[in-house]
N, C-alpha and C. Protein backbone atom coordinates (compact mmCIF):
# COMPACT_ATOMS: atom_id res chain seq x y z
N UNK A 1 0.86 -1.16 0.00
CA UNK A 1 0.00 0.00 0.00
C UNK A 1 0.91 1.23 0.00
N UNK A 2 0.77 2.32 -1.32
CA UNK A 2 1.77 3.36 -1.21
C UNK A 2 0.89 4.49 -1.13
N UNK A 3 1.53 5.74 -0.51
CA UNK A 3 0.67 6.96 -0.69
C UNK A 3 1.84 7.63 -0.50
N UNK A 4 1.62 8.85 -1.25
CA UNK A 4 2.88 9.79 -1.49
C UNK A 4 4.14 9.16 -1.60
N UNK A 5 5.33 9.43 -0.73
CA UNK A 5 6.46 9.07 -0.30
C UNK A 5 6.89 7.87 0.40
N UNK A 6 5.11 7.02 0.89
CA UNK A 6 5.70 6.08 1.52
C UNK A 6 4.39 5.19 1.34
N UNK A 7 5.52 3.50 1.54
CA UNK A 7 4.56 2.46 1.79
C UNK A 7 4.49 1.65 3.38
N UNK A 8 3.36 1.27 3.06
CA UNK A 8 2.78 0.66 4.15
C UNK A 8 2.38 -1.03 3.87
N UNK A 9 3.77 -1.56 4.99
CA UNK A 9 3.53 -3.26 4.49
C UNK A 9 3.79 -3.82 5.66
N UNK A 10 3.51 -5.28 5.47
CA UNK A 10 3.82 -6.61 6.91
C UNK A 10 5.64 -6.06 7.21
N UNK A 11 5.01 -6.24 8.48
CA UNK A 11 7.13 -6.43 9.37
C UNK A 11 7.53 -7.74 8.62
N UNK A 12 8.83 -7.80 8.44
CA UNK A 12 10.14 -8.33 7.99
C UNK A 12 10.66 -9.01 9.30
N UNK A 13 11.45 -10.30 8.75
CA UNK A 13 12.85 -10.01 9.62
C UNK A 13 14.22 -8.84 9.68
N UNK A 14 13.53 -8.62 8.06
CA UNK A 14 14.80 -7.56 7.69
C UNK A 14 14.70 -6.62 8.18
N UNK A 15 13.54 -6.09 8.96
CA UNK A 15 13.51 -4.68 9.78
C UNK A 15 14.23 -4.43 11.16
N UNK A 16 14.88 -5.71 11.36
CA UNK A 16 15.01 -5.95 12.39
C UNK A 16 15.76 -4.18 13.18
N UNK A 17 17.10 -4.33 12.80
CA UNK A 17 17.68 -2.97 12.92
C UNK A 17 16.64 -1.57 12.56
N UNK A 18 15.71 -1.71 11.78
CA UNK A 18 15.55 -0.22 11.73
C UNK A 18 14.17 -0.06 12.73
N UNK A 19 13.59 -1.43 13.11
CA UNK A 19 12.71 -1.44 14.15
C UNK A 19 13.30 -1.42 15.46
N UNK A 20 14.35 -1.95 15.66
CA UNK A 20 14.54 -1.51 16.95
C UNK A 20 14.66 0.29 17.12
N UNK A 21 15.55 0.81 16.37
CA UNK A 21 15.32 2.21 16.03
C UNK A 21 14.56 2.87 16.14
N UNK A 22 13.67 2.62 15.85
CA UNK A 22 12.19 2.96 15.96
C UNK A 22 11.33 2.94 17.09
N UNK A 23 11.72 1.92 17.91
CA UNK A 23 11.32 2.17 19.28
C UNK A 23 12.14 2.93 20.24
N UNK A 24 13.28 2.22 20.14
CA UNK A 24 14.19 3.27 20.55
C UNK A 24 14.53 4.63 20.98
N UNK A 25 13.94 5.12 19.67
CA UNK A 25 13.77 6.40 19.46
C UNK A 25 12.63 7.20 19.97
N UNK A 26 11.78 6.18 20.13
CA UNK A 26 10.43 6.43 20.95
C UNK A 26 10.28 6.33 22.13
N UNK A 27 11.10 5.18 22.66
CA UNK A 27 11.04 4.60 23.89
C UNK A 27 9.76 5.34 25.26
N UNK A 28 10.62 6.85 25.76
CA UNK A 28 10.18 7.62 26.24
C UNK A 28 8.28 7.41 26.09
N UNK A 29 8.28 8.35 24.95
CA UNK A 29 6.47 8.24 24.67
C UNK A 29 5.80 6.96 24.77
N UNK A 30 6.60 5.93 24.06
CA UNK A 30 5.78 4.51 24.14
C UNK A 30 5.57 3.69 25.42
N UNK A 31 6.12 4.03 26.34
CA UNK A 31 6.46 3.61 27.49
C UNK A 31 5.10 3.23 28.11
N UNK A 32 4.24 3.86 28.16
CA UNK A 32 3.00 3.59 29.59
C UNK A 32 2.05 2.82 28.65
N UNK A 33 1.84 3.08 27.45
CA UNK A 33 0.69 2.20 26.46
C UNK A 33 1.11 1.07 25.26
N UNK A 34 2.22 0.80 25.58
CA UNK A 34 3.06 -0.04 24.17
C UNK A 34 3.77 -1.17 25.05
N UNK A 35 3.20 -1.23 26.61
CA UNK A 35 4.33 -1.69 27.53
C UNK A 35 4.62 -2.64 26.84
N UNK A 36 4.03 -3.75 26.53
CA UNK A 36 4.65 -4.93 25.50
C UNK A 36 5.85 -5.01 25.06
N UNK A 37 5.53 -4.04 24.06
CA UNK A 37 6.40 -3.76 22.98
C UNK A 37 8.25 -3.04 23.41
N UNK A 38 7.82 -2.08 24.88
CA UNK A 38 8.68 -1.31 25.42
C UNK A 38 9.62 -2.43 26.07
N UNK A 39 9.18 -3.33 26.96
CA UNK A 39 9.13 -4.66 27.90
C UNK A 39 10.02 -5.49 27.14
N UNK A 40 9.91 -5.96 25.41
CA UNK A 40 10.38 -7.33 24.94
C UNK A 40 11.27 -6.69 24.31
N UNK A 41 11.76 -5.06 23.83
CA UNK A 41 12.92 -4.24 22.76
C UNK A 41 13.63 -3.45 23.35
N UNK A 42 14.31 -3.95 24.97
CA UNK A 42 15.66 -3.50 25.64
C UNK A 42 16.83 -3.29 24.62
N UNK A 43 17.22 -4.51 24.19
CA UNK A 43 18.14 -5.02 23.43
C UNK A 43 18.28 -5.04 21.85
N UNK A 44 18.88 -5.26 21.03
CA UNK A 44 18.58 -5.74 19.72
C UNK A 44 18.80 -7.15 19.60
N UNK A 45 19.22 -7.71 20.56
CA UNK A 45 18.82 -9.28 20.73
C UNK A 45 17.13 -9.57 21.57
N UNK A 46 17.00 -8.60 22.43
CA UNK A 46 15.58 -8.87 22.76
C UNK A 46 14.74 -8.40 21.62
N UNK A 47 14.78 -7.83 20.71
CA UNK A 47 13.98 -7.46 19.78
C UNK A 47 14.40 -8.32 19.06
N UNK A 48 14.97 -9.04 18.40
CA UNK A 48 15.03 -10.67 17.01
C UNK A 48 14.15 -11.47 17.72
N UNK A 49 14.26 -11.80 19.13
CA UNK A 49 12.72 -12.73 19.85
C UNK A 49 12.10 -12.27 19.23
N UNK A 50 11.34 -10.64 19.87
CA UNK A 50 10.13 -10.50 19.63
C UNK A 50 9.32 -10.39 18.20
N UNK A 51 10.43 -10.18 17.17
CA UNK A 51 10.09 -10.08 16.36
C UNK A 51 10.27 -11.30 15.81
N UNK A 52 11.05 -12.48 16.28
CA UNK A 52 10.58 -13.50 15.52
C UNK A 52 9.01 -13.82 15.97
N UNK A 53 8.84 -13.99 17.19
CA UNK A 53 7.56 -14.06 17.72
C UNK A 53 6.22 -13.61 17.01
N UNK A 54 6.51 -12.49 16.82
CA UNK A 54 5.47 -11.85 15.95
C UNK A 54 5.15 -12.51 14.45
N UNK A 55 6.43 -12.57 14.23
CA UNK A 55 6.69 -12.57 12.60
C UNK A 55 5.70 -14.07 12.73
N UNK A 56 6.17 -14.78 13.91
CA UNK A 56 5.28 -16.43 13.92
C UNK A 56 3.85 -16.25 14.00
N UNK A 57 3.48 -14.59 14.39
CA UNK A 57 1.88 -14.87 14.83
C UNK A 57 0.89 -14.32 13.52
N UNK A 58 1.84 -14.06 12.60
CA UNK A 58 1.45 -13.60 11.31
C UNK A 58 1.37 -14.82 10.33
N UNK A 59 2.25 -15.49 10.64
CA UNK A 59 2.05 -16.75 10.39
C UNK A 59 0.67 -17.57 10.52
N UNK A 60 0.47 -17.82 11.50
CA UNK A 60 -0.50 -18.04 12.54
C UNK A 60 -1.67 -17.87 12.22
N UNK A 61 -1.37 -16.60 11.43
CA UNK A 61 -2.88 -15.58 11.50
C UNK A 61 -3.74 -14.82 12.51
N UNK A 62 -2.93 -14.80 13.87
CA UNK A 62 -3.16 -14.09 15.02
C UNK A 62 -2.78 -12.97 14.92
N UNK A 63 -1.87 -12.34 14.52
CA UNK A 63 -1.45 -10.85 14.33
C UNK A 63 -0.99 -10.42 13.55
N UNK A 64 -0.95 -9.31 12.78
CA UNK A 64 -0.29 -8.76 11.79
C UNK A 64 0.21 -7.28 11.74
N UNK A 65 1.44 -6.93 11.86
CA UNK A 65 2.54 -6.01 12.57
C UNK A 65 2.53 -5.70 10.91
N UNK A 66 1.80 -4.46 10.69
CA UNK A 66 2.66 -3.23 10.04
C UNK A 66 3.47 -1.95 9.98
N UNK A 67 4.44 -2.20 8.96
CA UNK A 67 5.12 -0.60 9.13
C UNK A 67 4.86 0.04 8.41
N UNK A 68 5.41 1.31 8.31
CA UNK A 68 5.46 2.89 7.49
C UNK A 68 6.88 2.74 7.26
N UNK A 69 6.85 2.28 6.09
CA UNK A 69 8.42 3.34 5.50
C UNK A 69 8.33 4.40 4.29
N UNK A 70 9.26 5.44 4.91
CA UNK A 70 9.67 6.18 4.29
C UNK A 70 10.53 5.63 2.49
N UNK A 71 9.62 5.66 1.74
CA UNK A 71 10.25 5.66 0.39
C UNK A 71 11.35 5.79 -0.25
N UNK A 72 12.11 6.97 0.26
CA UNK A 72 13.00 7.93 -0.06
C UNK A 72 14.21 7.05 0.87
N UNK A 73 14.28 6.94 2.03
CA UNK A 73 15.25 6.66 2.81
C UNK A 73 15.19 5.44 3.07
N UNK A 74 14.35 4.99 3.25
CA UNK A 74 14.04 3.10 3.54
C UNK A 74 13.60 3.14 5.09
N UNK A 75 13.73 4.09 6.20
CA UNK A 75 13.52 4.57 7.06
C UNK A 75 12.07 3.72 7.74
N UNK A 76 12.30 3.54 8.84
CA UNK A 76 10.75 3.20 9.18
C UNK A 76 10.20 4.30 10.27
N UNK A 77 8.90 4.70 9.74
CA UNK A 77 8.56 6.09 10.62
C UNK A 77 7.56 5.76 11.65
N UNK A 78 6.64 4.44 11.04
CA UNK A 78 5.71 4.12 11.78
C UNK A 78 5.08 2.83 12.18
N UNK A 79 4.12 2.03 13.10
CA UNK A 79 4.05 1.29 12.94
C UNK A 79 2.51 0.51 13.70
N UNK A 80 1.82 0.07 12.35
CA UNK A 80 0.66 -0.23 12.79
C UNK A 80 -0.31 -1.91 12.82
N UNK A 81 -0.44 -2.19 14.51
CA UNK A 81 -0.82 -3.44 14.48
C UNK A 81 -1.77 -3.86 14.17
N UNK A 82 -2.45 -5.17 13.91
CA UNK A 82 -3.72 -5.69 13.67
C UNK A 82 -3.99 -7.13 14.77
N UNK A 83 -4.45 -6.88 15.85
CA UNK A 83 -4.16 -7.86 17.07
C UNK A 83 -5.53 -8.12 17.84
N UNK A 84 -5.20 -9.15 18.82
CA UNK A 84 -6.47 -9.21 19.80
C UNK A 84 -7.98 -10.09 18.63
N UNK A 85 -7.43 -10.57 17.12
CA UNK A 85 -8.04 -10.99 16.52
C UNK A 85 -8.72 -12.28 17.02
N UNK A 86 -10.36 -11.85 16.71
CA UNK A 86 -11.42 -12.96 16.61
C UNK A 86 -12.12 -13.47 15.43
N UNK A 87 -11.84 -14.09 15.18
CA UNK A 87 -12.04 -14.62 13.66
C UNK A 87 -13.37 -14.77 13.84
N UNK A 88 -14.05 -15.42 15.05
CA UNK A 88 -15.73 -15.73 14.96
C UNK A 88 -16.51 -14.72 15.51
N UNK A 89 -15.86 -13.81 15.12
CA UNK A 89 -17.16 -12.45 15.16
C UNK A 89 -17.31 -12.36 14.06
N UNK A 90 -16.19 -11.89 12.65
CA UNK A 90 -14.55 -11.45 12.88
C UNK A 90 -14.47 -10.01 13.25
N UNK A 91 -13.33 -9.91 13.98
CA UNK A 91 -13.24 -8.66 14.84
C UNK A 91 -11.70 -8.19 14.97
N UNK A 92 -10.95 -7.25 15.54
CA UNK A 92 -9.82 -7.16 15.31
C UNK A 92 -9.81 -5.62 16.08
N UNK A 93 -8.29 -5.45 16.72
CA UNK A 93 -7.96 -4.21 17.08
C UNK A 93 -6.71 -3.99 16.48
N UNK A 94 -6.90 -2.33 16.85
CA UNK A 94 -5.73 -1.74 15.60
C UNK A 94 -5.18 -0.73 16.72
N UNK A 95 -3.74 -1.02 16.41
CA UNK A 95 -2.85 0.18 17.74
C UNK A 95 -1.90 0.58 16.56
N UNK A 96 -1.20 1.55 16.93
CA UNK A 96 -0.09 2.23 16.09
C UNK A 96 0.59 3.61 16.80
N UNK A 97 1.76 3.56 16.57
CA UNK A 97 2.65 4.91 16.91
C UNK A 97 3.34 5.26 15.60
N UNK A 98 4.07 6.24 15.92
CA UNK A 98 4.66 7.18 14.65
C UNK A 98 6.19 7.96 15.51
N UNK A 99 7.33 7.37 14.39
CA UNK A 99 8.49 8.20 15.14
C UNK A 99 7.96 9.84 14.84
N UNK A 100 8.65 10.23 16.88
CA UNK A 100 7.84 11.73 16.78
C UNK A 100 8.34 12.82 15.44
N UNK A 101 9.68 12.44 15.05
CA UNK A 101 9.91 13.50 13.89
C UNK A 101 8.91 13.18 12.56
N UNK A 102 8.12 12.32 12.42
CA UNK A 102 6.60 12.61 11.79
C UNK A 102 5.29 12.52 12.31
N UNK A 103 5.68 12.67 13.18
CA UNK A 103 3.95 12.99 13.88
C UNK A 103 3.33 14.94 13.04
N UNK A 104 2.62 14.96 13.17
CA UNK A 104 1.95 16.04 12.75
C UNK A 104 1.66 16.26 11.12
N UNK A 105 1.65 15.45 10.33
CA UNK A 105 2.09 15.28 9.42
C UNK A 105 1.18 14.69 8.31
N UNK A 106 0.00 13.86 8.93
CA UNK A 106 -0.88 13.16 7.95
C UNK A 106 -0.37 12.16 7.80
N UNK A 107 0.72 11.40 8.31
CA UNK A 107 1.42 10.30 7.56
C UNK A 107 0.70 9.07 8.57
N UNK A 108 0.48 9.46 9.65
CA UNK A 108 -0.44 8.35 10.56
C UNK A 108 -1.62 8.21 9.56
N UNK A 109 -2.66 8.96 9.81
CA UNK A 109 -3.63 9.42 8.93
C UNK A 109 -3.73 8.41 7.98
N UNK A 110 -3.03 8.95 6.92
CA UNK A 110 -3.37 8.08 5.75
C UNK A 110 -3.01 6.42 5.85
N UNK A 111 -1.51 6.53 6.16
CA UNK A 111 -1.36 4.86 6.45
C UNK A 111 -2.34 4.22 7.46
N UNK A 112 -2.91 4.52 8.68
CA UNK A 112 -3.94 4.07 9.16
C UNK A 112 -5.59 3.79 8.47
N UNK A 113 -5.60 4.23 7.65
CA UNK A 113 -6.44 4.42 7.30
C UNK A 113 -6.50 3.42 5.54
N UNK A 114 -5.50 3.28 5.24
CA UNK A 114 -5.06 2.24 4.48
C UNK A 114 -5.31 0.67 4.93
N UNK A 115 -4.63 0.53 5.73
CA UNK A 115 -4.79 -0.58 7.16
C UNK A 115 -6.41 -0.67 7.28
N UNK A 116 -7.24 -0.12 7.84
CA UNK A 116 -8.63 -0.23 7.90
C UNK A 116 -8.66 -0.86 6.78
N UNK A 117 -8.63 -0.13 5.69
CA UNK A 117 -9.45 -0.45 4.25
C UNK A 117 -8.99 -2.12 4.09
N UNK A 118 -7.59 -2.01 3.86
CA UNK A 118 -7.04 -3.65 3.87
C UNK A 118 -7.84 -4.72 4.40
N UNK A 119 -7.95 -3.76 6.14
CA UNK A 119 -8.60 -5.40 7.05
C UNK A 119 -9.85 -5.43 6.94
N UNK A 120 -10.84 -4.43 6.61
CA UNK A 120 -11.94 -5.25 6.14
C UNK A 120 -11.84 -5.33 4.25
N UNK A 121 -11.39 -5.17 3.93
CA UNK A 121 -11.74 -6.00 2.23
C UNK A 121 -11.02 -7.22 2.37
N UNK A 122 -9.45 -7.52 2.69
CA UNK A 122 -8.64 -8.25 2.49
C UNK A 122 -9.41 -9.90 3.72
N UNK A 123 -9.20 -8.96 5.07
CA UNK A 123 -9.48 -9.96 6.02
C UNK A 123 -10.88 -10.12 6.21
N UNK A 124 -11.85 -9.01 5.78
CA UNK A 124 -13.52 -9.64 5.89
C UNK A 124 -13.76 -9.14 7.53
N UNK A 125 -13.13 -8.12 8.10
CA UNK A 125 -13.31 -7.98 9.72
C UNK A 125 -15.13 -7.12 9.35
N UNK A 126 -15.87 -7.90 10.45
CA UNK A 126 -16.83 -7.04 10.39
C UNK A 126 -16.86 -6.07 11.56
N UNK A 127 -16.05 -5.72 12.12
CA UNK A 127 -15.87 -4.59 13.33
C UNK A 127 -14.17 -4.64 13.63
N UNK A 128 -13.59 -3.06 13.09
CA UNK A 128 -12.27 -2.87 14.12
C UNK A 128 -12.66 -2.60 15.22
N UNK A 129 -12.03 -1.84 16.18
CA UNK A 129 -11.45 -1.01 17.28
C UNK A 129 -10.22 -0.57 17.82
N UNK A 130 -10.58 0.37 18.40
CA UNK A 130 -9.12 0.66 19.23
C UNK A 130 -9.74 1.23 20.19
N UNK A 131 -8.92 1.40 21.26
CA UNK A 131 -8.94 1.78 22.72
C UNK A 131 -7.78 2.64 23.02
N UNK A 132 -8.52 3.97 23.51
CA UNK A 132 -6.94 4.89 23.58
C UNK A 132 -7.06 5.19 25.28
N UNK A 133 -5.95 6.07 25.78
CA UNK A 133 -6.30 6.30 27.05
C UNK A 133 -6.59 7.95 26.78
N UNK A 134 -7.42 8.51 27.38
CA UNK A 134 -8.44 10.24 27.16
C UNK A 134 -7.14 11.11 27.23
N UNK A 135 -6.23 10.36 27.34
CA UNK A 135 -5.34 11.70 27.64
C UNK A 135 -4.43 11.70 26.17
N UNK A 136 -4.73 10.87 25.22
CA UNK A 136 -4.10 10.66 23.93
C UNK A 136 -4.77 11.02 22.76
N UNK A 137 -4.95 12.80 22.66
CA UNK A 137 -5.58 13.22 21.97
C UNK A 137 -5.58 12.86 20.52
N UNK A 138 -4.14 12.93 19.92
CA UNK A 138 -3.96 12.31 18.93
C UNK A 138 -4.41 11.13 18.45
N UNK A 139 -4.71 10.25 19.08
CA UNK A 139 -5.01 8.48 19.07
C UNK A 139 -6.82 8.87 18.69
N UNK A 140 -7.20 9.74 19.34
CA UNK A 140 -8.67 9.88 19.44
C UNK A 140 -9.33 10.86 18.17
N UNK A 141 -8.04 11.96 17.46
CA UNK A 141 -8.37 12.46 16.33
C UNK A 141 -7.90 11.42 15.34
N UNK A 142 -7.32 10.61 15.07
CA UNK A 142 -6.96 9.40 14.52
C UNK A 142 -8.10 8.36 14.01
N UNK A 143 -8.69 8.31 15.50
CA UNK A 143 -9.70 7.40 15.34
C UNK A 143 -11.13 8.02 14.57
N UNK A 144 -11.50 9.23 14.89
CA UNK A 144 -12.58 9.95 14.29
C UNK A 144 -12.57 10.07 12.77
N UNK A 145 -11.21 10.10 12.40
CA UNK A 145 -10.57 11.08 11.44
C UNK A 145 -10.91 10.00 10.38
N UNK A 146 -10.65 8.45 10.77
CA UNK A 146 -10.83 7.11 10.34
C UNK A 146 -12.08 6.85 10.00
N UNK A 147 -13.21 7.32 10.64
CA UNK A 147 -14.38 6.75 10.77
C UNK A 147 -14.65 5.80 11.58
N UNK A 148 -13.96 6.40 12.75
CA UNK A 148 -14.33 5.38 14.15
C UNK A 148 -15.44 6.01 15.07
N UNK A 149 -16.18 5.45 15.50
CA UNK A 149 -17.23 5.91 16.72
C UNK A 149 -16.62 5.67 18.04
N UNK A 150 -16.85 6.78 18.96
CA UNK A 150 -16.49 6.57 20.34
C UNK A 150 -18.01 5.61 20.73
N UNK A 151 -17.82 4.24 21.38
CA UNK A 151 -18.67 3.57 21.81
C UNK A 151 -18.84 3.75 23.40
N UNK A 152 -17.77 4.01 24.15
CA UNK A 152 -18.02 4.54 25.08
C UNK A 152 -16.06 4.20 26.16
N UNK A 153 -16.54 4.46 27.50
CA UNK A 153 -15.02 4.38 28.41
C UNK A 153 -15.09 2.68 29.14
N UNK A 154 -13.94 2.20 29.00
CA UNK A 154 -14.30 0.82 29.72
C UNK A 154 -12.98 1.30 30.95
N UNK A 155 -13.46 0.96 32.01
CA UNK A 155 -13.14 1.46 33.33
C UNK A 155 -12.18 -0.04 33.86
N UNK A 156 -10.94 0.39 34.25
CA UNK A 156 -10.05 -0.01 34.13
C UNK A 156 -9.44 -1.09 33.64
N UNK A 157 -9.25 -0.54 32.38
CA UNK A 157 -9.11 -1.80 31.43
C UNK A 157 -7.41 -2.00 31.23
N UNK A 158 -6.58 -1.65 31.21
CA UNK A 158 -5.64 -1.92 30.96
C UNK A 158 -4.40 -1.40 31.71
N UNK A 159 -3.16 -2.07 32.26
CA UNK A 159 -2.10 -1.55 33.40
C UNK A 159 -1.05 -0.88 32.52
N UNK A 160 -0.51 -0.03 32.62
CA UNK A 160 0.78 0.86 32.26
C UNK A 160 1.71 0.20 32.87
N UNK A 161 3.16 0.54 32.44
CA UNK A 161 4.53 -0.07 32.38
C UNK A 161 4.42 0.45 34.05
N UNK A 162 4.08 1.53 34.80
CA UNK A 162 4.18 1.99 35.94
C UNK A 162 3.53 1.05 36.84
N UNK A 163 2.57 0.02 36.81
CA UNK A 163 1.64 -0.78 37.28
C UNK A 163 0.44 0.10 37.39
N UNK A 164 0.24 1.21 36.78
CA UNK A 164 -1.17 1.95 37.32
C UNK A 164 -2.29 1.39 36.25
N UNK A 165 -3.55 0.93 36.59
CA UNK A 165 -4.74 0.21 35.98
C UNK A 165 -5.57 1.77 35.18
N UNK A 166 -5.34 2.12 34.53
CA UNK A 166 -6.30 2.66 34.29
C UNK A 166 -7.35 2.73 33.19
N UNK A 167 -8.53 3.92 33.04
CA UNK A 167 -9.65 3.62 31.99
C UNK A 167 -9.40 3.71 30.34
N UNK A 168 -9.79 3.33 29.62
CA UNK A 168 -9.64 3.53 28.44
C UNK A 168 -10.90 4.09 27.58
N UNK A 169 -10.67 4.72 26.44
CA UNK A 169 -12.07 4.71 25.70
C UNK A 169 -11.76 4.09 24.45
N UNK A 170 -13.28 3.77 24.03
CA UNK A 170 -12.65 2.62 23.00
C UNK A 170 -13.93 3.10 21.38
N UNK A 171 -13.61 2.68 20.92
CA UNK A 171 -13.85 3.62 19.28
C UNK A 171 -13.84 2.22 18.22
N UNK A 172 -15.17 2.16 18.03
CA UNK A 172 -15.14 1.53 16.61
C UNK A 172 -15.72 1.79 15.63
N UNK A 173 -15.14 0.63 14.63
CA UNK A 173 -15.71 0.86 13.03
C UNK A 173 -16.08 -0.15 12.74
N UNK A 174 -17.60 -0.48 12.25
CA UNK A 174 -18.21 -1.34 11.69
C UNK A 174 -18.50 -1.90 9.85
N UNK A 175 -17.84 -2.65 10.06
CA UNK A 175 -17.70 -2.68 7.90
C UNK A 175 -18.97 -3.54 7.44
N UNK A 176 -18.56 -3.80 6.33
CA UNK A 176 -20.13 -4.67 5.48
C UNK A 176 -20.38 -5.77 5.89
């Protein structure tokens, strides 16, 4: 999937190096809502696990880890999941960050929004979602911006890297 300057495809093994980078570089911001992700990519040996891991659940058909690269540089700017999949609804949630030197930019935007289109034509999902925490304005103009509905707040749904439980709101999109 290309738009402008960049495409949007499945993680690699070959990303390995420019994904760790990528968190890396994020670390900071990703920290309280990505704990996962923050938790298993200390290292660039803890990141070949996780990413073999992943790479197995794509396999699988349990998850599917996309990136944003930059065209021009080979660069990876962003990166958006497809997880928490229920095939017998079918149903699916969608999380994603963006290295901060493109945030503001439309480049979430459109590649997210690519991703939607994919998982319901490609995968047949008859409902995404995502769940942001209220204080992640961006995540929540993201989701609108998509054609997501705020369905409402689910009260303490998920723990931060800090151990704190807190609420989330959660936003979906219903396809054909």
């Amino acid at each position: 999937m290309k738009f402008d300057n960049y495409e949007v495809r499945l993680l690699t093994f070959n990303d390995l190096d420019d994904y760790f980078l990528l968190v890396e570089n994020n670390r900071k911001r990703l920290e309280d809502f990505f704990t996962g992700t923050v938790s298993r990519t200390k290292t660039l040996e803890d990141t070949k696990d996780f990413l073999t891991e992943i790479i197995q659940k794509k396999e699988n058909k349990i998850y599917y880890p996309f990136v944003i690269e930059d065209s021009n540089t080979k660069k990876l700017v962003g990166f958006i999941d497809v997880k928490n999949i229920d095939w017998n609804i079918p149903k699916a949630e969608l999380g994603c960050y963006t290295d901060e030197k493109y945030t503001e930019k439309g480049i979430t935007s459109r590649a997210f929004s690519l991703v939607v289109d994919y998982c319901f034509e490609e995968f047949k999902f008859k409902k995404l979602f995502l769940r942001t925490h209220e204080s992640n304005l961006s995540a929540q103009k993201l989701a609108e911006k998509s054609g997501f509905e705020m369905e409402g707040k689910i009260r303490r749904d998920y723990k931060t890297t800090k151990g704190e439980i807190v609420d989330l709101l959660y936003y979906g999109k219903l396809g054909n």
